[in-house]
PDB file of N, CA and C in Angstrom:
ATOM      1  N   UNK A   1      -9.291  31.270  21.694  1.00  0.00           N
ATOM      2  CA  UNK A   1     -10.661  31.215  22.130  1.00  0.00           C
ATOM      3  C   UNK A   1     -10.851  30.110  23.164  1.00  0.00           C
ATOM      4  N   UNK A   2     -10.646  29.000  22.756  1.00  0.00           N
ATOM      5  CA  UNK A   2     -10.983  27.544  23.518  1.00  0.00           C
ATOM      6  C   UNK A   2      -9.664  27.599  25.275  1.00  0.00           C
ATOM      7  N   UNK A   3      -8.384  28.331  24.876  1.00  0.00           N
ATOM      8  CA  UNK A   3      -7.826  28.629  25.604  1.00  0.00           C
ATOM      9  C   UNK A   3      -8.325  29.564  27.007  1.00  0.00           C
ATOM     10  N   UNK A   4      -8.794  30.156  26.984  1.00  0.00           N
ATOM     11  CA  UNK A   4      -9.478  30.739  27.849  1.00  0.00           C
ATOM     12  C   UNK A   4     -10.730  30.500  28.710  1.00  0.00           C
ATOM     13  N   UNK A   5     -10.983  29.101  28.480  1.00  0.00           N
ATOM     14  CA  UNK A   5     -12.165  27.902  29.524  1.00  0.00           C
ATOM     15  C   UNK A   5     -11.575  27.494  30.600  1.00  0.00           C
ATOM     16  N   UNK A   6     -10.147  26.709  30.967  1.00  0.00           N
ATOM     17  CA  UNK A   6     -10.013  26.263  31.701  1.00  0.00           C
ATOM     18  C   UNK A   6     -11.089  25.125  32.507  1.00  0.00           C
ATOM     19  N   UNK A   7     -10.192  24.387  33.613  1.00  0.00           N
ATOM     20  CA  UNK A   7     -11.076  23.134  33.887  1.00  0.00           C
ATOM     21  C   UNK A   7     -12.476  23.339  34.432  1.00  0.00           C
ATOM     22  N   UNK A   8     -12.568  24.188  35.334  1.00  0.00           N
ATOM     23  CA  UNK A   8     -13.866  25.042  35.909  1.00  0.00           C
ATOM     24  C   UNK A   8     -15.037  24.699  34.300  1.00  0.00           C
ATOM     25  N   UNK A   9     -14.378  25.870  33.439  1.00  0.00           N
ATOM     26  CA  UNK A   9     -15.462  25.415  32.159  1.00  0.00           C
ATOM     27  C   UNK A   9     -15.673  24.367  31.399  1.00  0.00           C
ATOM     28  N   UNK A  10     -14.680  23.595  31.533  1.00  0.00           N
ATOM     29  CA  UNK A  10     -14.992  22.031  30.734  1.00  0.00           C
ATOM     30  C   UNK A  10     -15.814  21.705  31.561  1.00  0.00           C
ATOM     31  N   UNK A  11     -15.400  21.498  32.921  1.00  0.00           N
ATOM     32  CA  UNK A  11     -16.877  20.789  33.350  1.00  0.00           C
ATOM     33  C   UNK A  11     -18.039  21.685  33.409  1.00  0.00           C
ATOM     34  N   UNK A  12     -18.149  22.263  33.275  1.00  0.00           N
ATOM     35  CA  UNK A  12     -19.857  23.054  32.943  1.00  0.00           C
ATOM     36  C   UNK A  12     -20.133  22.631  31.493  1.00  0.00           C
ATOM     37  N   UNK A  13     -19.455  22.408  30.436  1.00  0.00           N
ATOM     38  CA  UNK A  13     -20.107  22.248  29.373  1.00  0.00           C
ATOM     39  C   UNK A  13     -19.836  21.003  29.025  1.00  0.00           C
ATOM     40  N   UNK A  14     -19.305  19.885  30.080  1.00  0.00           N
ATOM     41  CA  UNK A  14     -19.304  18.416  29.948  1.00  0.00           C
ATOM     42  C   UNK A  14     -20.874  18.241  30.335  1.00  0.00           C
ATOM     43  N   UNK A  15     -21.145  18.985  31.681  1.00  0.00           N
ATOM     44  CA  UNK A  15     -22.460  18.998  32.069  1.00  0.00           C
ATOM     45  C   UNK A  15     -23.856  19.051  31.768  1.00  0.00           C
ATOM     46  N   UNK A  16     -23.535  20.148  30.518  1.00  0.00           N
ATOM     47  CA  UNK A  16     -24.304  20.680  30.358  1.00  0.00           C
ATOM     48  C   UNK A  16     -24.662  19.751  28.861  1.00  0.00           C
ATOM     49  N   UNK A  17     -23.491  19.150  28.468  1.00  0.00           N
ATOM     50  CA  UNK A  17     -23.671  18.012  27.452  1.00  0.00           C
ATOM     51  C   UNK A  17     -24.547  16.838  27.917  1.00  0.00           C
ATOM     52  N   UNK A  18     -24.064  16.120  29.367  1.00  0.00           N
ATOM     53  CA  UNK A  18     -24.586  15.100  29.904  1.00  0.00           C
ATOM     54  C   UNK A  18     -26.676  15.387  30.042  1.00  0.00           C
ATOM     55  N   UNK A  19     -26.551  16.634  30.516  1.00  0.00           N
ATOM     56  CA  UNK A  19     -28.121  17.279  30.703  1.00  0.00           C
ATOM     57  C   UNK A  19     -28.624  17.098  29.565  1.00  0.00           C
ATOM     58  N   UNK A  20     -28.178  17.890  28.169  1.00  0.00           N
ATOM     59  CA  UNK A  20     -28.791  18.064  26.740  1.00  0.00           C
ATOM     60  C   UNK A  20     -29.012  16.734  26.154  1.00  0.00           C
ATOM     61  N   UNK A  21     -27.865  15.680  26.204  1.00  0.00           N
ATOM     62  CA  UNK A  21     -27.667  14.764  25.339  1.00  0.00           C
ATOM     63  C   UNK A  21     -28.132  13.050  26.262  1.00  0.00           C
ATOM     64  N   UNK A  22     -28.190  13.045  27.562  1.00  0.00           N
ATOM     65  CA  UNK A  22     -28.224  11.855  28.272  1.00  0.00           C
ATOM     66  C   UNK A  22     -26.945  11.346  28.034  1.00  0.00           C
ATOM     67  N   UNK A  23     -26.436  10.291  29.436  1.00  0.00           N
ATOM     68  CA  UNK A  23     -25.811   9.270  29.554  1.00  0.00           C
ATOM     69  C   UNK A  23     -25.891   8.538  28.388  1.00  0.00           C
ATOM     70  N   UNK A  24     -27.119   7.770  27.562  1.00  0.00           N
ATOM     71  CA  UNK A  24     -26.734   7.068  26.785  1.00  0.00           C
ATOM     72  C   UNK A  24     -26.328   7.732  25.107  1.00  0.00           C
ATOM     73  N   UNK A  25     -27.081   8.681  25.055  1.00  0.00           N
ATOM     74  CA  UNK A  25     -26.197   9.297  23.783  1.00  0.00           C
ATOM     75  C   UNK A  25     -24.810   9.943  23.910  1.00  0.00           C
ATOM     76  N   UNK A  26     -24.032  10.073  25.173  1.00  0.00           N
ATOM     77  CA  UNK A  26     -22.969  10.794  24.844  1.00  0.00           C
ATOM     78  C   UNK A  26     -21.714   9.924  24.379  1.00  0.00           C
ATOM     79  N   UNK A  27     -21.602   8.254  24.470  1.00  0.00           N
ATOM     80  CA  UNK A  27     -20.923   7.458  23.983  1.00  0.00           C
ATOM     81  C   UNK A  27     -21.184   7.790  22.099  1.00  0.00           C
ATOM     82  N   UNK A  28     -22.099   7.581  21.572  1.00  0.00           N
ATOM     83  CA  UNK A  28     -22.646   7.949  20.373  1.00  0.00           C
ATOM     84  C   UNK A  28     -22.127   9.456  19.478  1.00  0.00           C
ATOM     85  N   UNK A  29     -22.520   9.736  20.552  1.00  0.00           N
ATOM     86  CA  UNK A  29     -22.094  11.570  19.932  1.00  0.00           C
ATOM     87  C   UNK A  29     -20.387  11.216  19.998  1.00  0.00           C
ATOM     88  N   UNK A  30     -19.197  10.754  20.990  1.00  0.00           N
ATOM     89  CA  UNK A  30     -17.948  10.610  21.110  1.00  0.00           C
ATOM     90  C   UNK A  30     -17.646   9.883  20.075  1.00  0.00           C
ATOM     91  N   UNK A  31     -17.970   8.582  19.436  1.00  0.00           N
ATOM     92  CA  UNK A  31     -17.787   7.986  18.570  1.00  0.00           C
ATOM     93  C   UNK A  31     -17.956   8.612  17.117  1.00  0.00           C
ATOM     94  N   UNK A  32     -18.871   9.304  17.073  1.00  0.00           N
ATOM     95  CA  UNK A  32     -19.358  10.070  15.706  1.00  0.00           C
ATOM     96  C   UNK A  32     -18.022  11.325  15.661  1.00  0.00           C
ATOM     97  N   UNK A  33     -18.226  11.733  16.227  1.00  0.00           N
ATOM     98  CA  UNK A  33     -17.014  12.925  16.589  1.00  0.00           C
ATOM     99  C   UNK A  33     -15.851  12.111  16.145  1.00  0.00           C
ATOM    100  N   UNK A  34     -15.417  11.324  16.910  1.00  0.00           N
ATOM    101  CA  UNK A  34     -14.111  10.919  16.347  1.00  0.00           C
ATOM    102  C   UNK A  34     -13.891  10.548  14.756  1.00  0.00           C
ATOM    103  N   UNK A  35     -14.949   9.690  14.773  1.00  0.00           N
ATOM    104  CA  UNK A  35     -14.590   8.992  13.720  1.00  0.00           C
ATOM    105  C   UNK A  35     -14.792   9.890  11.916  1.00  0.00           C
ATOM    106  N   UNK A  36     -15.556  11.527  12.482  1.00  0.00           N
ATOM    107  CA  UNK A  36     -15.535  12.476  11.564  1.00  0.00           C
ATOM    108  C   UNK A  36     -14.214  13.088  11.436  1.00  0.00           C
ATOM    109  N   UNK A  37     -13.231  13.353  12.829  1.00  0.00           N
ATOM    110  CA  UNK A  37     -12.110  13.955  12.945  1.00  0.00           C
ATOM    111  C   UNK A  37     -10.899  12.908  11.923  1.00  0.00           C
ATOM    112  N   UNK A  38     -11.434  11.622  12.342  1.00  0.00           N
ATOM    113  CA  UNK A  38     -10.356  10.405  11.802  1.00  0.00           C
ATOM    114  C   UNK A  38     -10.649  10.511   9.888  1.00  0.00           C
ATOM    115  N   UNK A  39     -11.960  10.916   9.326  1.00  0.00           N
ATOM    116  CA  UNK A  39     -11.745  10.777   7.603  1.00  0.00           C
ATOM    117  C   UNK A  39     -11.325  12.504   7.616  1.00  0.00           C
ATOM    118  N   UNK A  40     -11.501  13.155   8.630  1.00  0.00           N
ATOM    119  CA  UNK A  40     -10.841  14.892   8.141  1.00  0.00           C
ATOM    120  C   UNK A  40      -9.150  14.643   8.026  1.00  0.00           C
ATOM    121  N   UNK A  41      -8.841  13.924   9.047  1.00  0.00           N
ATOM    122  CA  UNK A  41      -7.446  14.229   8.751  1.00  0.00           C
ATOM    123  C   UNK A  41      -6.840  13.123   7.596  1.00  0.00           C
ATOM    124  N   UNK A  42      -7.575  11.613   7.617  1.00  0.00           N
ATOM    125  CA  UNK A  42      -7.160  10.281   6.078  1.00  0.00           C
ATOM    126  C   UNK A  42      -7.564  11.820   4.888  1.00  0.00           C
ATOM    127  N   UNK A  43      -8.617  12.526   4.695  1.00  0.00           N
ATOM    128  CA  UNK A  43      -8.421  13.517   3.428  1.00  0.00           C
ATOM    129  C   UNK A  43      -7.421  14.133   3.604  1.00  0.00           C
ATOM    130  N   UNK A  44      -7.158  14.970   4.670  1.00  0.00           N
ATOM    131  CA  UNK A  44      -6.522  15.954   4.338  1.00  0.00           C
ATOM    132  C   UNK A  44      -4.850  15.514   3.960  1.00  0.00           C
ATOM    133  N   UNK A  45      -4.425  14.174   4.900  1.00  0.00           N
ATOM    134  CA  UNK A  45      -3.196  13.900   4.349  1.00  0.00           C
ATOM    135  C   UNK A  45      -3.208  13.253   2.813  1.00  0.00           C
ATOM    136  N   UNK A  46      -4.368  13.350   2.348  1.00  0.00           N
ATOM    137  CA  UNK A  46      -4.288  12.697   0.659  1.00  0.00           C
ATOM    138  C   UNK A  46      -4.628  14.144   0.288  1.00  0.00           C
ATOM    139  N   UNK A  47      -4.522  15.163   0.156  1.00  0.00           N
ATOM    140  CA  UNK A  47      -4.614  16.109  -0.350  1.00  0.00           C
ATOM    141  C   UNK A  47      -3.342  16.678  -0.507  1.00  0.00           C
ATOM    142  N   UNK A  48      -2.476  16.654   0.916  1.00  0.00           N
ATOM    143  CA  UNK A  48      -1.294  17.359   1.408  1.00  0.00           C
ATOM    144  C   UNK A  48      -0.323  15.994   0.748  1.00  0.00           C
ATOM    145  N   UNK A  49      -0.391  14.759   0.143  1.00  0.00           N
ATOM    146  CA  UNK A  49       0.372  13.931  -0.466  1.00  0.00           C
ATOM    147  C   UNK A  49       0.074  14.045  -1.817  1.00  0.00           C
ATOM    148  N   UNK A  50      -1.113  14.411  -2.578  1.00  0.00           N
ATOM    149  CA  UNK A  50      -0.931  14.844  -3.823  1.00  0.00           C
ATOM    150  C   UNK A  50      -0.019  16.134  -4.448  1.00  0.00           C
ATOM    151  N   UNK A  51      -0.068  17.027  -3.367  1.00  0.00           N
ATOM    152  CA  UNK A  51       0.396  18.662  -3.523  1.00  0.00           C
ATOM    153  C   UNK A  51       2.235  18.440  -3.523  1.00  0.00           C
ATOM    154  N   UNK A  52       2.379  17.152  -2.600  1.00  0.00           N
ATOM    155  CA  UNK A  52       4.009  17.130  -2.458  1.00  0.00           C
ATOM    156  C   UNK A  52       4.259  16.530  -3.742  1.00  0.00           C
ATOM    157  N   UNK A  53       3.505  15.540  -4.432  1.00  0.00           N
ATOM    158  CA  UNK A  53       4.289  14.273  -5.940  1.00  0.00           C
ATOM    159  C   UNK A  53       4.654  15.641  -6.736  1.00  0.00           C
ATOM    160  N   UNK A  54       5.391  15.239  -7.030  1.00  0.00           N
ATOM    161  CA  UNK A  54       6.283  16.204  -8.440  1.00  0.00           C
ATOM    162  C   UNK A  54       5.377  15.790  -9.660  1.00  0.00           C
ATOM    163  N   UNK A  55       5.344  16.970 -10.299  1.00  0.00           N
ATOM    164  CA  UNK A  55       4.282  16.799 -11.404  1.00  0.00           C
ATOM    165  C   UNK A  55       5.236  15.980 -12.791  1.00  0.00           C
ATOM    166  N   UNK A  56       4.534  14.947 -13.385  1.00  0.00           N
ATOM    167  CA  UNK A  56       5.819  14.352 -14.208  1.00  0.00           C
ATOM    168  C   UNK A  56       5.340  14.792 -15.615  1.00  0.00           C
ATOM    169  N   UNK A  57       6.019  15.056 -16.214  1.00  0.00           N
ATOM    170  CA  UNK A  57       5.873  16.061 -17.573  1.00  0.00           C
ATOM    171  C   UNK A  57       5.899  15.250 -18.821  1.00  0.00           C
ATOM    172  N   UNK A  58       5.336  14.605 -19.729  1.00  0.00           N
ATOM    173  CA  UNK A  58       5.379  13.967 -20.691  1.00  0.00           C
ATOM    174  C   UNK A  58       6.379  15.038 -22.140  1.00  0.00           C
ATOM    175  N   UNK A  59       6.829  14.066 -22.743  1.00  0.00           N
ATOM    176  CA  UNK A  59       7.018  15.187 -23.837  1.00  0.00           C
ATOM    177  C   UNK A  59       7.333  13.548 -24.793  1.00  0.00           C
ATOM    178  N   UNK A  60       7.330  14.308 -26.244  1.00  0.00           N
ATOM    179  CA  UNK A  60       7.167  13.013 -27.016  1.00  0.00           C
ATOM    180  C   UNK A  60       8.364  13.431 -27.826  1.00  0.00           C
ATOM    181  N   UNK A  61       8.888  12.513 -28.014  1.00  0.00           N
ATOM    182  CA  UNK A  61      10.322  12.957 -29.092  1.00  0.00           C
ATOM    183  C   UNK A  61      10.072  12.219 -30.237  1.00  0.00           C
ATOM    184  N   UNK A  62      11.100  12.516 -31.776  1.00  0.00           N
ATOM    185  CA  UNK A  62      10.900  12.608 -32.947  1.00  0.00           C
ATOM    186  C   UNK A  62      10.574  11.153 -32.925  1.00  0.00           C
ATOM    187  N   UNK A  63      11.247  10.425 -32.692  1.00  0.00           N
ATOM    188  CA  UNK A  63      11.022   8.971 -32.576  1.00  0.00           C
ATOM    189  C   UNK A  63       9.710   8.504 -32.244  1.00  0.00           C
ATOM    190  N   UNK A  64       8.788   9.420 -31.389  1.00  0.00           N
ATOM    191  CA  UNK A  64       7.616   8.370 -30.827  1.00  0.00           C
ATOM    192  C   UNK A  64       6.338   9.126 -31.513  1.00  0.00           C
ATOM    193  N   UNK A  65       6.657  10.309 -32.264  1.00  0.00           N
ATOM    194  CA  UNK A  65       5.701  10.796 -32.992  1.00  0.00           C
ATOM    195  C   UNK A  65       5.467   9.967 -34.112  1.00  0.00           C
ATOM    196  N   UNK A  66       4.008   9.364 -34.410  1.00  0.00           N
ATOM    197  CA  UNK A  66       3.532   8.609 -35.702  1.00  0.00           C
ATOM    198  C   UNK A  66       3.076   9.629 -36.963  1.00  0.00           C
ATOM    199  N   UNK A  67       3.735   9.455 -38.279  1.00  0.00           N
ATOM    200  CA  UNK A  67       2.466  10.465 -39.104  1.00  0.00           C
ATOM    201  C   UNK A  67       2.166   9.579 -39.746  1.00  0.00           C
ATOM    202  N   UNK A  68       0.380   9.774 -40.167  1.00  0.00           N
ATOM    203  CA  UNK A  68      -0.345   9.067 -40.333  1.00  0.00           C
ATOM    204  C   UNK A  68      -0.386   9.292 -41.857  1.00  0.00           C
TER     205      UNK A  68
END
């Protein structure tokens, strides 16, 4: 999809950002953007590092069983 803009269309919809949003909000809007992209990917690699730990399996042997 995004492949098919080329530079011609970035700048029309850089433009058309600068028009909608002003000079001084588009620093604001860049910062917010990033810094949403920067906790998407800190989750997603704690998601994709829980899925890799090997699950560790408890088991209790005759020895550590108490009867009461």
């Amino acid at each position: 999809m995004l492949s098919n803009i080329g530079i011609p269309g970035l700048i029309i919809v850089l433009v058309l950002a600068l028009i909608i949003f002003g000079p001084k909000k588009l620093p604001e809007l860049g910062r917010a953007v990033g810094q949403t992209l920067k906790e998407f990917k800190h989750s997603a690699k704690g998601v994709l590092s829980e899925e890799d730990e090997p699950v560790k399996e408890t088991t209790l042997s005759t020895d550590d069983k108490k009867i009461v």
